[in-house]
Protein backbone atom coordinates (compact mmCIF):
# COMPACT_ATOMS: atom_id res chain seq x y z
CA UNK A 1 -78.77 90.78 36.55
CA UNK A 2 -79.03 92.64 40.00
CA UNK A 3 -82.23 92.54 41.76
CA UNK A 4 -81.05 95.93 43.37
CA UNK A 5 -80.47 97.82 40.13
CA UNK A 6 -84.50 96.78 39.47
CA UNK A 7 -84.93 98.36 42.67
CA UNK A 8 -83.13 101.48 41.92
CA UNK A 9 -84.74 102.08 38.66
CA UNK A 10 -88.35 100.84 39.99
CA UNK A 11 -88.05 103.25 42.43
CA UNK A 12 -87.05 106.41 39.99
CA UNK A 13 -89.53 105.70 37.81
CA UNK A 14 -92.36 105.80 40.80
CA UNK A 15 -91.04 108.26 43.43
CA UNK A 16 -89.45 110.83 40.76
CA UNK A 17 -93.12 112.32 40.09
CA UNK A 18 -94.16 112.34 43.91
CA UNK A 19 -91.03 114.48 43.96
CA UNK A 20 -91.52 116.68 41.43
CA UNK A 21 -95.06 117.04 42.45
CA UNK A 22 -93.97 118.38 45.68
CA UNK A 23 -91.46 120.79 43.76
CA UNK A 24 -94.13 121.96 41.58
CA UNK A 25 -96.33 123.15 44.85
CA UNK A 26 -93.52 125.16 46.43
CA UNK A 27 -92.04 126.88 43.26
CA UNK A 28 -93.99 129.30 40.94
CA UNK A 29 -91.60 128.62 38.54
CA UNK A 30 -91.68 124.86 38.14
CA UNK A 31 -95.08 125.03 38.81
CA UNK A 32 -95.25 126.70 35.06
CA UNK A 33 -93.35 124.60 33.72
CA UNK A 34 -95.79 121.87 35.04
CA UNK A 35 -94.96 118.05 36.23
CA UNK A 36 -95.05 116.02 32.65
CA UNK A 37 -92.38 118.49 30.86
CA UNK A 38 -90.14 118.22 34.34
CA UNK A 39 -90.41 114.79 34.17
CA UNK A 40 -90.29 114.72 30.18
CA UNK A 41 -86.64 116.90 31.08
CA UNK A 42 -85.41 114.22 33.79
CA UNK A 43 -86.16 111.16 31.85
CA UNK A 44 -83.94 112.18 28.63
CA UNK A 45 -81.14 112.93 31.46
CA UNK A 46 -81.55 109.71 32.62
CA UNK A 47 -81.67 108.18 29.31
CA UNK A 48 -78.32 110.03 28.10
CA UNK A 49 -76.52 110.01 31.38
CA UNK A 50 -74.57 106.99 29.93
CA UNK A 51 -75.89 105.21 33.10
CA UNK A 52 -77.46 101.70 31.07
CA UNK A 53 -77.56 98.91 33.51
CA UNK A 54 -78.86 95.73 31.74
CA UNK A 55 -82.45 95.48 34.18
CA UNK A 56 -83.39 99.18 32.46
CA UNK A 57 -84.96 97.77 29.35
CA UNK A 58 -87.24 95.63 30.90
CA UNK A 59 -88.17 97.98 33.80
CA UNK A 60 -89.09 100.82 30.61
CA UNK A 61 -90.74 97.71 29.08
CA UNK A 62 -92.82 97.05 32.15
CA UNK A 63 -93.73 100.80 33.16
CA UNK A 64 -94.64 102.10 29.85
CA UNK A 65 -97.14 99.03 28.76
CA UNK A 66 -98.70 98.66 32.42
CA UNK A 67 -99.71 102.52 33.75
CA UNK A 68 -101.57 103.42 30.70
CA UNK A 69 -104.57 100.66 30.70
CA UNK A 70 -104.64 101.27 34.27
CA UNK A 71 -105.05 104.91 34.17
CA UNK A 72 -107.35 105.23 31.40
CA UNK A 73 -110.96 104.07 33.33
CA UNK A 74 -109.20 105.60 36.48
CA UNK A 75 -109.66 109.17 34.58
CA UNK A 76 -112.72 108.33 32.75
CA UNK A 77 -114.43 107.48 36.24
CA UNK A 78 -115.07 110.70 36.86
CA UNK A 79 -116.42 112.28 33.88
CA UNK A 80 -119.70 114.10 33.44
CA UNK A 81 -121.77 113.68 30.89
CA UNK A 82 -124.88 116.54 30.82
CA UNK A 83 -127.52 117.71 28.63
CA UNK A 84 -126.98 121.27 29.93
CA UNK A 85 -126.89 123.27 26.55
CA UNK A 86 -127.12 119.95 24.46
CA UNK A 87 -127.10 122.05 21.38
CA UNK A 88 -124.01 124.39 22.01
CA UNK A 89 -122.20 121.38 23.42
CA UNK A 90 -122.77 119.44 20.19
CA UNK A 91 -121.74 122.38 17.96
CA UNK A 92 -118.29 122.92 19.23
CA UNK A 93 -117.96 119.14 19.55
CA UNK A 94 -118.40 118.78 16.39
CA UNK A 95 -116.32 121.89 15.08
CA UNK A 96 -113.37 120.98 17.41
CA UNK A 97 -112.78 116.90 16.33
CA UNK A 98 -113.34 118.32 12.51
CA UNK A 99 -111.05 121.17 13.04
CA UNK A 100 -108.28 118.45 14.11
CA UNK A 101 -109.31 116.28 10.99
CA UNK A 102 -108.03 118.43 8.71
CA UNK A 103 -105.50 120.77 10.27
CA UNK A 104 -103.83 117.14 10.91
CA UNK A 105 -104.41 116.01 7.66
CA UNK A 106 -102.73 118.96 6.40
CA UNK A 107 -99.95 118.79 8.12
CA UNK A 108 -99.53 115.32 7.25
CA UNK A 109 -99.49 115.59 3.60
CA UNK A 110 -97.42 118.62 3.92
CA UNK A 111 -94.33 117.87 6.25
CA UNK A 112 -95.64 114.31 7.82
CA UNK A 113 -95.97 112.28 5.35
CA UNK A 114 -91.56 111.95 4.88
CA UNK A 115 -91.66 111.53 8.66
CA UNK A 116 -90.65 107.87 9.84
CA UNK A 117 -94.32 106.08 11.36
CA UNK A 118 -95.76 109.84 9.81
CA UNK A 119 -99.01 108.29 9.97
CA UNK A 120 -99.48 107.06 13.45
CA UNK A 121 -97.18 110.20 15.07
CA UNK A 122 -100.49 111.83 13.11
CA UNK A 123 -103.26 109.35 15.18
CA UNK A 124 -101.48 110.12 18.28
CA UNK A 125 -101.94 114.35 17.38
CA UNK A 126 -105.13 113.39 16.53
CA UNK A 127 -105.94 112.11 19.94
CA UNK A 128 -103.77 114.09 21.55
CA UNK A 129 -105.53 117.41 20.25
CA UNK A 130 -109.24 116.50 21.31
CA UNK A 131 -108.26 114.85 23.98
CA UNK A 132 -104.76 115.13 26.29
CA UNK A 133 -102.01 113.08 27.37
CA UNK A 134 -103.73 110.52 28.52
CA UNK A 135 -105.24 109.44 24.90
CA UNK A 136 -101.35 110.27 23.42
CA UNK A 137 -100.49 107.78 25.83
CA UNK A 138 -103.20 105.42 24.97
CA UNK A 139 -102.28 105.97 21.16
CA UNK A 140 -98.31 105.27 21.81
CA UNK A 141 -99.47 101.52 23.43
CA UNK A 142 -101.59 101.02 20.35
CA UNK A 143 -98.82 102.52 17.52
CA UNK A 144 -95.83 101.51 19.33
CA UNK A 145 -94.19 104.45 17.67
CA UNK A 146 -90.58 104.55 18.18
CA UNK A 147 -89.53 105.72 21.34
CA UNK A 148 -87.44 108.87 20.65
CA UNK A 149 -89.79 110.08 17.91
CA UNK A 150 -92.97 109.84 20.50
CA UNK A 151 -90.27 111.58 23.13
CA UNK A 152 -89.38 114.02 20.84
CA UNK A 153 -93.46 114.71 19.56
CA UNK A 154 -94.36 115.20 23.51
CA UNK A 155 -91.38 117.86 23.79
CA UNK A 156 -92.22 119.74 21.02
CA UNK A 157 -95.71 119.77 22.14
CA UNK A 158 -95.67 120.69 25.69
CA UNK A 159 -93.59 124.05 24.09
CA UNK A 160 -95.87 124.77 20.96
CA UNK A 161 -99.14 124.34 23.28
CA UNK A 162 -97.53 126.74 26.42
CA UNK A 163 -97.00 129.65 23.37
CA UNK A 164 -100.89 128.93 21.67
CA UNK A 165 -102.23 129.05 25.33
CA UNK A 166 -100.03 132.36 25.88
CA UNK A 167 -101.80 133.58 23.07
CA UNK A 168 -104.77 133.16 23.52
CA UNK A 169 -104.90 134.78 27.19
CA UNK A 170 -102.96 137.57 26.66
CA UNK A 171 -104.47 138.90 23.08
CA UNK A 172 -106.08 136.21 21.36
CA UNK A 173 -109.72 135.93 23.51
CA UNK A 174 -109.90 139.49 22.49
CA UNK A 175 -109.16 139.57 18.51
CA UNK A 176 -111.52 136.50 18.38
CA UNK A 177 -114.15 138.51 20.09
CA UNK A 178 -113.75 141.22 17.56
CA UNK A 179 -113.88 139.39 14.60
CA UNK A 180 -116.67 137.52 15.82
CA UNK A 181 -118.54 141.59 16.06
CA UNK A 182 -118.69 140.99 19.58
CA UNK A 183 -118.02 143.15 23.12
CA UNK A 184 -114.14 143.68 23.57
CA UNK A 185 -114.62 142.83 27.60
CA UNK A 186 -117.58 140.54 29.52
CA UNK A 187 -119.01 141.99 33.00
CA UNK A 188 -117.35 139.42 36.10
CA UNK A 189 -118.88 139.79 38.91
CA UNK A 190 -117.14 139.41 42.17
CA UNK A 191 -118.46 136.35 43.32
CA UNK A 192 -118.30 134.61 40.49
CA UNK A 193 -114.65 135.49 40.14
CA UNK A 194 -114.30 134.44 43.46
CA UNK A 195 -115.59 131.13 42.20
CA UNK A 196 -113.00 130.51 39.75
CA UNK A 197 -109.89 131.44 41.40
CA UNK A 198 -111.74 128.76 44.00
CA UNK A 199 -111.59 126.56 41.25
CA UNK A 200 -107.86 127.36 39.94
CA UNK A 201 -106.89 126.74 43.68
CA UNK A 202 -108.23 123.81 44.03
CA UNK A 203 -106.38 122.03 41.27
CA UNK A 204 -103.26 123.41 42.84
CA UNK A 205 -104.07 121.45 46.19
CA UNK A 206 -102.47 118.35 46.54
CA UNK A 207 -104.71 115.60 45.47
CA UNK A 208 -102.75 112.50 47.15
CA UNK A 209 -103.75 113.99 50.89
CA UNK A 210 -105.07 111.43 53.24
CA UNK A 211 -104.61 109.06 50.55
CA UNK A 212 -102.39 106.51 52.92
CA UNK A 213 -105.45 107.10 55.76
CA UNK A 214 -107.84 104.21 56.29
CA UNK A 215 -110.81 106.48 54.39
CA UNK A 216 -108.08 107.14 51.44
CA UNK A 217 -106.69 103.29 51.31
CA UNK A 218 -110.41 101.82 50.96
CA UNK A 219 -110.92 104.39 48.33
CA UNK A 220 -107.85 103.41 46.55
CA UNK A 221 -108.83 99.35 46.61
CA UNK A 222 -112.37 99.73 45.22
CA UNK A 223 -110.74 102.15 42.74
CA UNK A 224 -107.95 99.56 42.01
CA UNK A 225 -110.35 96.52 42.18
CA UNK A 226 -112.49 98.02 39.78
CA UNK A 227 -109.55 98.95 37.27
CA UNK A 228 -108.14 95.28 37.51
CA UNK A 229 -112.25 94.16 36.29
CA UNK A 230 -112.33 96.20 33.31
CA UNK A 231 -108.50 95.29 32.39
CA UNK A 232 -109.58 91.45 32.63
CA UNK A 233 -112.94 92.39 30.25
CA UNK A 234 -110.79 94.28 27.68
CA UNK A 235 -108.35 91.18 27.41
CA UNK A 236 -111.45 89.34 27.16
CA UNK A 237 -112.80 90.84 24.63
CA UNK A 238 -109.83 90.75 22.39
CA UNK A 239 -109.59 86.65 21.94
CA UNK A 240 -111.88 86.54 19.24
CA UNK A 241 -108.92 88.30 16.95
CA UNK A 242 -105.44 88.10 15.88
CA UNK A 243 -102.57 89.15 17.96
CA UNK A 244 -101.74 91.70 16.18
CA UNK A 245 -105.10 93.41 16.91
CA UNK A 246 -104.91 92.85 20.59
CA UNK A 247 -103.68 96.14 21.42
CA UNK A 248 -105.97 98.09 19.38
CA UNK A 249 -108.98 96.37 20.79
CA UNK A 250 -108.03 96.43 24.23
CA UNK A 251 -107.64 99.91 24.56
CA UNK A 252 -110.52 101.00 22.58
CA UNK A 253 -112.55 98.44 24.74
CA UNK A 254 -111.40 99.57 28.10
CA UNK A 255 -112.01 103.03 26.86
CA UNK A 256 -115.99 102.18 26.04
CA UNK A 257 -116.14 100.58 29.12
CA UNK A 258 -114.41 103.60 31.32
CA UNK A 259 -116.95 105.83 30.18
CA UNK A 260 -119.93 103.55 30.71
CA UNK A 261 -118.86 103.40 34.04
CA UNK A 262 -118.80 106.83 34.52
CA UNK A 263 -122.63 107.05 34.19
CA UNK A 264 -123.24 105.08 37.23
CA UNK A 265 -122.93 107.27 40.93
CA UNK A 266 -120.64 104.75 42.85
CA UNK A 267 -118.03 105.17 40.04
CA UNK A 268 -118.30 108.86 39.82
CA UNK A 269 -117.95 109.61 43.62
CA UNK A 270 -114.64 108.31 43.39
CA UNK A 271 -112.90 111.39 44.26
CA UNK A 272 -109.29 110.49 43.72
CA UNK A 273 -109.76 107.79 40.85
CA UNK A 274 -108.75 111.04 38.27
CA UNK A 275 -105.89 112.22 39.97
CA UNK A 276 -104.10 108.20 40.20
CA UNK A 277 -104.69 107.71 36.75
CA UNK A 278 -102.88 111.40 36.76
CA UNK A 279 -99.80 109.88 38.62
CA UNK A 280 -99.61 106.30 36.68
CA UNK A 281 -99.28 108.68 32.75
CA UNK A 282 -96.09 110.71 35.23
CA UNK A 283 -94.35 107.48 35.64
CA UNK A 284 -95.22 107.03 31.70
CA UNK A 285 -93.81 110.11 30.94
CA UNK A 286 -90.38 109.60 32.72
CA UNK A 287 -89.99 105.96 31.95
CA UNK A 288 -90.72 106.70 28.11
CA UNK A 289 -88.53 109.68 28.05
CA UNK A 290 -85.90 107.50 29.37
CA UNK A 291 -85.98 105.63 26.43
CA UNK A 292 -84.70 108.64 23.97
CA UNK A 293 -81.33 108.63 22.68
CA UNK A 294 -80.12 112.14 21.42
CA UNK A 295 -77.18 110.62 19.86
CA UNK A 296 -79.81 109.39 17.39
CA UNK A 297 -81.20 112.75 16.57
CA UNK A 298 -82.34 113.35 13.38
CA UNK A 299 -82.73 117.41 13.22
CA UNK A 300 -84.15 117.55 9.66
CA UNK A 301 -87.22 114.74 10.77
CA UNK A 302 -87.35 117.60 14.29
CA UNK A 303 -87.96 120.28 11.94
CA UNK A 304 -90.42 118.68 10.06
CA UNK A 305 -92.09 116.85 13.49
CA UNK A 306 -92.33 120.86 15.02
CA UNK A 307 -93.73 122.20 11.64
CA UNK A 308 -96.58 119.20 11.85
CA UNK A 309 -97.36 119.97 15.43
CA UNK A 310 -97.99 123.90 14.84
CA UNK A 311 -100.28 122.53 11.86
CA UNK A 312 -101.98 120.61 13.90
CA UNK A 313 -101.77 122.95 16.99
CA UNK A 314 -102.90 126.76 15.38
CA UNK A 315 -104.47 125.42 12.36
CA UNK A 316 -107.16 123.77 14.12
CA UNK A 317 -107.43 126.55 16.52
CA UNK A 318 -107.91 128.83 13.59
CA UNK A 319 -110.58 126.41 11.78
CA UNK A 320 -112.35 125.81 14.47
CA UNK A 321 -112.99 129.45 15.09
CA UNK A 322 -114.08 129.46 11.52
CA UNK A 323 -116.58 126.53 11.87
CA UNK A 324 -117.88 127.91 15.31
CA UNK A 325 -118.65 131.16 13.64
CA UNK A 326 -120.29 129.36 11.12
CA UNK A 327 -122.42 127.72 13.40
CA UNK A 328 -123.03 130.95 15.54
CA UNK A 329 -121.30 129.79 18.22
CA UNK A 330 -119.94 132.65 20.41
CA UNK A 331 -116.25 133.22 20.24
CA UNK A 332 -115.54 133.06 24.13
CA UNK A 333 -117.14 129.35 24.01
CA UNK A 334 -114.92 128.63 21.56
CA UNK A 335 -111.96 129.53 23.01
CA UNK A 336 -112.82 127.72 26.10
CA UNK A 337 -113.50 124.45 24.22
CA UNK A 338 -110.32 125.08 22.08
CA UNK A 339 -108.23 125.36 25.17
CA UNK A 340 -109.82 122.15 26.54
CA UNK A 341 -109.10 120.32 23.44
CA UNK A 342 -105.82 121.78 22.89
CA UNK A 343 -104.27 121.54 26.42
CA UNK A 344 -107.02 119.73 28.32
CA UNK A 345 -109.47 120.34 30.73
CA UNK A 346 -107.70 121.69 33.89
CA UNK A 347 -106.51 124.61 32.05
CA UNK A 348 -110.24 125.81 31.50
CA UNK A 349 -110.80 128.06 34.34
CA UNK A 350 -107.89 130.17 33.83
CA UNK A 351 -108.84 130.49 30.45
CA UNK A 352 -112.87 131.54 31.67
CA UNK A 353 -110.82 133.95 34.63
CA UNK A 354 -108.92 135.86 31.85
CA UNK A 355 -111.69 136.63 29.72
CA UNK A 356 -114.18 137.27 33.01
CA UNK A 357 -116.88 134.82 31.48
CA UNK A 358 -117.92 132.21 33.62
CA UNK A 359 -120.73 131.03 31.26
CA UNK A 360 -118.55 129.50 29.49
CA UNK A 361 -116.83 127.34 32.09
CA UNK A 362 -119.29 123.85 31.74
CA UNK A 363 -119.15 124.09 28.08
CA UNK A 364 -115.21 123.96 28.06
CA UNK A 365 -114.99 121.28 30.54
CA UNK A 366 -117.73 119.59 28.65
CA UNK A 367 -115.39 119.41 25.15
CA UNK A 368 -112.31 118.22 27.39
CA UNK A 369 -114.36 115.42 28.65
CA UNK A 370 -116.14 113.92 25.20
CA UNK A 371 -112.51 114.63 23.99
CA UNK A 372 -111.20 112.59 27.11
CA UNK A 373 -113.83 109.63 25.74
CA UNK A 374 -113.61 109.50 22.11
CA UNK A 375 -109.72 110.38 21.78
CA UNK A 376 -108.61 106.83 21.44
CA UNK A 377 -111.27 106.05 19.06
CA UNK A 378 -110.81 109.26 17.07
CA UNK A 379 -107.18 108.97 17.23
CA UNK A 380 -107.03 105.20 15.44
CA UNK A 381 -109.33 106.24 12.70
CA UNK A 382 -106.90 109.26 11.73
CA UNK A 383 -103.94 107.03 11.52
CA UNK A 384 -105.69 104.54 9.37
CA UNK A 385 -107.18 106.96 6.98
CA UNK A 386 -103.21 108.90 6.93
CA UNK A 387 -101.97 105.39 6.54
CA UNK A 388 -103.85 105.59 2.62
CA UNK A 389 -103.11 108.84 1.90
């Protein structure tokens, strides 16, 4: 073995996403596209370039299992938990993880229940759908799922949820807000919209500024120090049990404890913790995608895996405006809390700028966040109940 191949591919797998990062800021175009499909995209190439050197299993082994319990309290640090419109909050809450519930147990029985590990590529929907990448993530360290299928899932996903979110700013905002009986357009005024694009721009800017200063390094060693603590709990926590439980206990344990943290200040002023945890799930994503063989490619399985995610994807978009409208919950809140479940939280504001509604902004954020919290948990309780079906 050749200590400077694990260089090489150590390397790769930690500077590609600083990289594409900075491509994604000076390109319109791959900024679309967006970082985790880029580095979805270089990650098969890698992993089919017929370029296998011997150290590359172990350095997939080592970058897949390690970023994810790192980044999960780093992007539950900052979370917000308010009381601000406790009831509207609670409604679309519960109408989004229920909308998920069955849409994914629908799609299950229908096309994923042939589909090899059916039940946890189902969890990891489940998570994935109230939650983001970060709880798919989470889920694939619990499942294990095989490599190229969880590859394959996160493809097919980053395409399906681009044409819903299409959708839904171009025409969809509006047909919901007619068959809801309600006002075709909502009044914007300028500040506010001012506001927004303020917002829009600022998740543009490049979070990892001034991180190497002496301000930014002390930030990132309290932030890092304070990881390492909960790590060492969650391992803690899991001796009582079997092996094979570890996983599943550890991550639902340093999940808990991310979001306990999160209600004390100190933890919540940490202003970059979000945006590392961010960077650890891009060197997930490229490392795992490495790890897909197309040779192996099983198109009928693909067929079935896309028809499971659209299921999953506009079924639970279309129940959940159902239940919201059942529980008189206006359709512009909906969509916002749809979008933040769907595609996750950042994508909120452009969603509240393109129906000119910024009332809606905190309750959207507000269903990305308990979906940030309770993914994980909701996610292992859907594969075990599609596990008896």
């Amino acid at each position: 073995m050749s200590i400077l191949n694990y260089i090489i591919i150590g390397t790769l797998f930690c500077l590609a996403p600083a990289a594409v990062l900075w491509l994604c800021r000076r390109s319109p175009i791959l900024d679309k596209l967006g970082p985790v499909m880029i580095l979805y995209a270089l990650g098969i190439i890698m992993g089919n370039s017929g370029w296998h050197p011997a150290e590359m299993p172990l350095m997939q082994e080592i970058a897949t299992s390690a970023t994810i319990p790192l980044a999960i309290p780093m992007m539950l640090f900052g979370c917000r938990f308010t009381l601000n419109e406790a009831s509207l909050q609670l409604k679309v809450c519960i109408s989004g993880f229920l909308s998920v519930f069955v849409a994914v147990v629908l799609g299950y029985v229908i096309f994923g229940k042939g589909l090899p590990e059916g039940a946890e590529i189902g969890g990891i929907m489940s998570g994935m759908y109230t939650g983001g990448m970060l709880n798919a993530a989470a889920l694939q360290s619990i499942f294990r799922v095989e490599e190229q299928a969880y590859v394959i899932m996160c493809s097919y996903d980053i395409v399906i949820s681009f044409l819903y979110l299409v959708f839904l700013v171009s025409i969809g905002y509006k047909l919901f807000r007619r068959l809801y009986g309600e006002h075709s357009e909502k009044s914007l005024s300028e500040a506010d919209r001012q506001e927004l694009q303020r917002q829009i721009e600022e998740q543009k800017r490049n979070p990892y500024e001034g991180l190497w200063s002496k301000a930014g390094l002390k930030e990132l060693g309290k932030i890092v120090g304070t990881t390492l603590i909960l790590v060492a709990l969650s391992a803690a926590a899991t001796l009582p049990f079997a092996s094979e439980w570890f996983m599943v206990i550890f991550i639902l344990v340093l999940s808990t404890l991310g979001v306990v943290c999160s209600f004390f200040k100190p933890m919540r002023e940490f202003k970059r913790s979000f945006d590392i945890g961010m960077y650890l799930i891009y060197i997930f994503s490229i490392a795992m995608a490495s790890m897909a063989d197309f040779s192996k490619l099983n198109i009928a399985e693909g067929v079935n895996q896309i028809a499971f995610l659209c299921i999953a994807v506009f079924g639970s978009m279309l129940l959940h405006a159902l239940f919201c409208k059942l529980m008189r919950v206006d359709s512009d809140s909906m969509v916002a809390s749809s979008v933040a479940f769907i595609n996750s939280p950042p994508f909120v504001p452009m969603m509240v700028v393109a129906m000119k509604n910024k009332g809606v902004l905190i309750v959207g954020l507000g269903a990305g966040i308990v979906g940030y919290a309770l993914g994980n948990h909701f996610g292992v309780l859907m594969a075990t109940l599609l596990g008896h079906l």
